[in-house]
Structures are given as structure tokens and as C-alpha cells.
Protein backbone atom coordinates (compact mmCIF):
# COMPACT_ATOMS: atom_id res chain seq x y z
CA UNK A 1 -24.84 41.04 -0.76
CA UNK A 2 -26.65 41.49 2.50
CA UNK A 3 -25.88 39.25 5.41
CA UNK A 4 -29.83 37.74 5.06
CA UNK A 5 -29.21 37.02 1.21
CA UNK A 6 -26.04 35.04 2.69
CA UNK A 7 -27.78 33.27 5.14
CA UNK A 8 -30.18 31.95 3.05
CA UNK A 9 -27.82 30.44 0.57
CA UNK A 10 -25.39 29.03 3.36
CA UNK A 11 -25.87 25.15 4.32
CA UNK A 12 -26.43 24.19 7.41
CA UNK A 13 -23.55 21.78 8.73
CA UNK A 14 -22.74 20.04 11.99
CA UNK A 15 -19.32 18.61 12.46
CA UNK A 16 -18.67 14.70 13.70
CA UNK A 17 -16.78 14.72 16.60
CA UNK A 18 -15.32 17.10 18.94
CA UNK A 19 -11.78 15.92 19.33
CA UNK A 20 -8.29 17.40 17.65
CA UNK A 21 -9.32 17.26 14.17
CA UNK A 22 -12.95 17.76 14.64
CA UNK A 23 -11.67 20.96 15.84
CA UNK A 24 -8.98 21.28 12.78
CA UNK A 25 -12.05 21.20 10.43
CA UNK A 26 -14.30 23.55 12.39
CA UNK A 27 -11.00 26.22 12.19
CA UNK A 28 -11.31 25.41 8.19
CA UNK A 29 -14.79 26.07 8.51
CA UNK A 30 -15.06 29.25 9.97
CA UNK A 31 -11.95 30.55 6.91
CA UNK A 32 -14.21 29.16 4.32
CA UNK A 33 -16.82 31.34 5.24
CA UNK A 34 -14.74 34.43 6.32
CA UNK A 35 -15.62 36.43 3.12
CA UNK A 36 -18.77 35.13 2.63
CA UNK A 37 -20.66 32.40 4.89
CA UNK A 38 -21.32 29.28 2.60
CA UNK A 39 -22.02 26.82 5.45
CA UNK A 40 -23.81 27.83 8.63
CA UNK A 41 -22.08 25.81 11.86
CA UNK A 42 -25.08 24.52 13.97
CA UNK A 43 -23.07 22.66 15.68
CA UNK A 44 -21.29 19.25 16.66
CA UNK A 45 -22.31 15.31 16.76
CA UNK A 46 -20.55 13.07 19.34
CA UNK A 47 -21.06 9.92 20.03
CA UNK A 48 -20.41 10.41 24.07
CA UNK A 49 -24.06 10.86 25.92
CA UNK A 50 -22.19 13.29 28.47
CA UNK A 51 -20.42 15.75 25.67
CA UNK A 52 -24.37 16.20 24.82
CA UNK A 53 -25.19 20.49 26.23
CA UNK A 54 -21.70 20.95 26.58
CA UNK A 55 -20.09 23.36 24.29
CA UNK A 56 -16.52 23.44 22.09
CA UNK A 57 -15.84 26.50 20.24
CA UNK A 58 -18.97 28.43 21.94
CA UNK A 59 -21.28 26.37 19.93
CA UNK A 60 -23.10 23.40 21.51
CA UNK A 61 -22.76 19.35 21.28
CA UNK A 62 -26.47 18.55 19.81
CA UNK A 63 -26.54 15.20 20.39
CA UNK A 64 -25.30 11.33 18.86
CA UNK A 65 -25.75 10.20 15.46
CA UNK A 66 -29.93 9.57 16.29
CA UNK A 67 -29.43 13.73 15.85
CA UNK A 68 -29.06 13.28 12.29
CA UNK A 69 -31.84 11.58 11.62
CA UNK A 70 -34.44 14.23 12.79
CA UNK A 71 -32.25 16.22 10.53
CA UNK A 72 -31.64 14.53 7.49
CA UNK A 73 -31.10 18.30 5.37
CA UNK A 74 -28.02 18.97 7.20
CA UNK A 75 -24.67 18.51 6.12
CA UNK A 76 -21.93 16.70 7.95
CA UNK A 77 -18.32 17.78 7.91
CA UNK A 78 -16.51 14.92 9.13
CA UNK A 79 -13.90 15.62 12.15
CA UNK A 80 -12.93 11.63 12.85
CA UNK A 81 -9.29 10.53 11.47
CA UNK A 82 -8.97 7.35 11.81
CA UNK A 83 -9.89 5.91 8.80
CA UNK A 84 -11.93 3.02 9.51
CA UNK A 85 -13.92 4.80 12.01
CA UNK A 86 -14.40 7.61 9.83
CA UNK A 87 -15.82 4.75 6.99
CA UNK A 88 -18.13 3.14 9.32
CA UNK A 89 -19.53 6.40 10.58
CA UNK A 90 -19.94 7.84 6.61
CA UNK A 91 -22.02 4.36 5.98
CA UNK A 92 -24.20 4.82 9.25
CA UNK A 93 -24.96 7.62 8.52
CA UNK A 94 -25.65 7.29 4.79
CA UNK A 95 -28.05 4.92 6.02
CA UNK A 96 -29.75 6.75 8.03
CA UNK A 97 -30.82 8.68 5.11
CA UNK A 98 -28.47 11.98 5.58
CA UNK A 99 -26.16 11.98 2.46
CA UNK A 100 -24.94 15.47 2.09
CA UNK A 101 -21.01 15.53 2.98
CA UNK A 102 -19.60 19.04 1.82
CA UNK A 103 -16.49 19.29 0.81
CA UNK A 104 -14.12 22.01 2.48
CA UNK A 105 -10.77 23.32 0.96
CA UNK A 106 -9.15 26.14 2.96
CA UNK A 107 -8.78 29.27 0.97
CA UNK A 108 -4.70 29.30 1.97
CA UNK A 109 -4.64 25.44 0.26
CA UNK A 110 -3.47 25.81 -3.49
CA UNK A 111 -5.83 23.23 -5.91
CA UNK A 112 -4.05 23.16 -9.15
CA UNK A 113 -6.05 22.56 -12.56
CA UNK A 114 -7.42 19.20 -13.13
CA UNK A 115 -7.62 17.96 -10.15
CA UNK A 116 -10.77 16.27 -8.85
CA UNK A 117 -11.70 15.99 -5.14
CA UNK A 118 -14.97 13.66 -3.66
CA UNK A 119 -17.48 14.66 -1.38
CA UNK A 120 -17.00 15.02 2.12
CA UNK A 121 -13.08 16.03 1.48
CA UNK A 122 -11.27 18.36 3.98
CA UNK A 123 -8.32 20.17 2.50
CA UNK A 124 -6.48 22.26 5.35
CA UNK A 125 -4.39 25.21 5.30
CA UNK A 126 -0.58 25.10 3.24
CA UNK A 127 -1.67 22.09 1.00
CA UNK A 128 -0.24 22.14 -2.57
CA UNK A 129 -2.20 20.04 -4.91
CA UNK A 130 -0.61 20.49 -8.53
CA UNK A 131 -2.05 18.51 -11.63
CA UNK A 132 -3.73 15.77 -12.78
CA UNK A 133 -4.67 14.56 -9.26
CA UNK A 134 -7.67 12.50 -8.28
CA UNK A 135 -8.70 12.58 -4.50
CA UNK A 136 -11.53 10.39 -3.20
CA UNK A 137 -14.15 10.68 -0.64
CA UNK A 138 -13.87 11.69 2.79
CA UNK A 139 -10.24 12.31 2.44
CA UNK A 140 -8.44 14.16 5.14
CA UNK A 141 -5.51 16.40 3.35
CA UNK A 142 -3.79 17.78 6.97
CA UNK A 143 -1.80 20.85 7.15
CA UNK A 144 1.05 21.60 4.55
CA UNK A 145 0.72 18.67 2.42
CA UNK A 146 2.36 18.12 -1.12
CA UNK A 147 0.89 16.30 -4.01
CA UNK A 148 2.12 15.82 -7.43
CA UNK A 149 0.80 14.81 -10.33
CA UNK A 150 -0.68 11.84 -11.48
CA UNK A 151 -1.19 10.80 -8.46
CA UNK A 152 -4.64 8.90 -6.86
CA UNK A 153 -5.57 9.54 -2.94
CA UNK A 154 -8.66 6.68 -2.65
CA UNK A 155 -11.81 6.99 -0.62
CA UNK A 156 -11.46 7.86 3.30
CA UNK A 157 -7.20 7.93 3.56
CA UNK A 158 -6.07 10.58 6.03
CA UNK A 159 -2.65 11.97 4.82
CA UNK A 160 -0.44 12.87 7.65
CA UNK A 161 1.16 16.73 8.36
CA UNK A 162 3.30 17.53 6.07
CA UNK A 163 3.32 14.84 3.85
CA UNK A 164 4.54 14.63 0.22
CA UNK A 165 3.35 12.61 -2.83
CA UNK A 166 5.35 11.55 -5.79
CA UNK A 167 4.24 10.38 -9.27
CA UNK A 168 4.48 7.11 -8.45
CA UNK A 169 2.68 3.52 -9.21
CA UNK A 170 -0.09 2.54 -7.07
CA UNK A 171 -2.21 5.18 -4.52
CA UNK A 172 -2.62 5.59 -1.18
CA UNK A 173 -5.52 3.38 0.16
CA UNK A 174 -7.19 2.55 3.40
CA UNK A 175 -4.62 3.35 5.49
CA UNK A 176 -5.00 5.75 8.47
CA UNK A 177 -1.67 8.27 8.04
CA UNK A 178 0.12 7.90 5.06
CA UNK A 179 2.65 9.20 2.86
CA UNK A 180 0.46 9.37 -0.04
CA UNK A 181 1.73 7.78 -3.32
């Protein structure tokens, strides 16, 4: 496949935010698309006026949230963990009319069978995700993360490094860093 053909079937995405984890899910980003580009980085949303011309990762700051709505046909990879920012920025922006949220998983995450994941999901590197496993939207799975089976991850929950899940009653919900359960 030649490197137009990939280009023209690549999304265009933008990443929210330009701190730690913003930067976490650009890294996931750019292994994603190492054997073949399936999202094409434009660049990064933040809320601070001044980050606006200045560049992370050799690829500018565009602009605030108003960015996205001159824009609406880009995708937004979500780099914000706390969990009820993270919410109130999804809804703002769904509002604004932009509603496409990709979903990454790193290729060096393992995603067992029967496992569902929502939209706007980041899965980083070392995660092992085995059976029977339902994740939610605009989850953030960190680095090196364990889940079991039957176990439910609701909408927006950040799951801390190196956490492990258990079959267990109940699921992890709203909560900011959490052993998942």
C-alpha cells in the first residue's frame, strides 16, 4: 500500500491536553500507526491561551476547545486523567457538535476474546485484558495493567499503573485511580 493510499484512509486526530498523559497517549499514538498510519496527529488542544504556537512533540498546540468547532471532522484522543475533568470536557465537546473519540489500544497491550471496549478508550503498553470483560467510554487503561474476567470498567475511570482486577462483585466507577474491580 502506498504511503498516499494510507494517508487517505488515516483520521485526522488532535489530542486534549499537553500534560503527562496527554503525552502517554500521543507515544500510543505514534505505535498504533508504526506499521501502517491509521490516525494522522494534527496536533494538540489546550485549554491555556499561552500553550497556543508552542509545540510538544514537534507538532504544534492549535488552539482551546473553540478549535474544535471549526473542525468538527476531527477526532479527539483524550490526554486528561482526572476523571471528572476528562467527563466534563467529553460533554463540551460533544456539544459542540464533534463526536468522534477513537479508540487506541497499543499493539504491545494483549485484548483477550470477548471483551468489549467504548469509544474514546486508551489502552497503553503491557495491559492484559483476558475474557469476558466490558470496558466503558473514555477509559484510561495505564501501563501494565491486569484484568480478569467478568469484570466491568464503567464510563471515564482511569485505572492506575500497574493495577490488577479480580472477578469480583461490583465495577470500578467514577473514580479517578483505581484498582479496578
Amino acid at each position: 500500500m502506498t504511503g498516499e493510499t494510507q494517508r487517505e484512509k488515516a483520521t485526522d486526530v488532535v489530542i486534549y491536553g499537553t500534560g503527562g498523559l496527554a503525552r502517554e497517549v500521543h507515544q500510543v499514538l505514534e505505535d498504533v500507526n508504526q506499521d501502517a498510519v491509521r490516525h494522522r496527529f494534527l496536533g494538540w488542544i489546550d485549554d491555556d491561551p499561552l500553550k497556543t504556537g508552542q509545540e510538544v512533540h514537534s507538532a504544534p498546540v492549535l488552539g482551546q476547545a473553540e478549535w474544535l468547532e471549526c473542525h468538527r471532522d476531527v477526532g479527539v484522543l483524550m490526554g486528561v486523567g482526572t476523571t471528572a475533568t476528562r467527563r466534563a470536557l467529553v460533554r463540551r465537546i460533544s456539544a459542540s457538535g464533534t463526536s468522534r473519540f477513537p479508540t487506541l489500544i497499543h499493539p504491545l497491550a494483549w485484548i483477550g476474546n470477548r471483551v468489549t471496549i467504548g469509544e474514546g478508550t486508551v489502552v497503553c503498553a503491557g495491559n492484559l485484558v483476558t475474557t469476558d470483560i466490558a470496558i466503558g467510554r473514555h477509559v484510561i487503561l495505564n501501563l501494565d495493567c491486569t484484568v480478569g474476567h467478568d469484570t466491568t470498567i464503567e464510563d471515564f475511570v482511569t485505572v492506575a499503573r500497574a493495577s490488577t482486577s479480580q472477578a469480583r462483585s461490583g465495577s470500578a466507577k467514577g473514580v479517578t485511580s483505581a484498582l479496578a474491580r
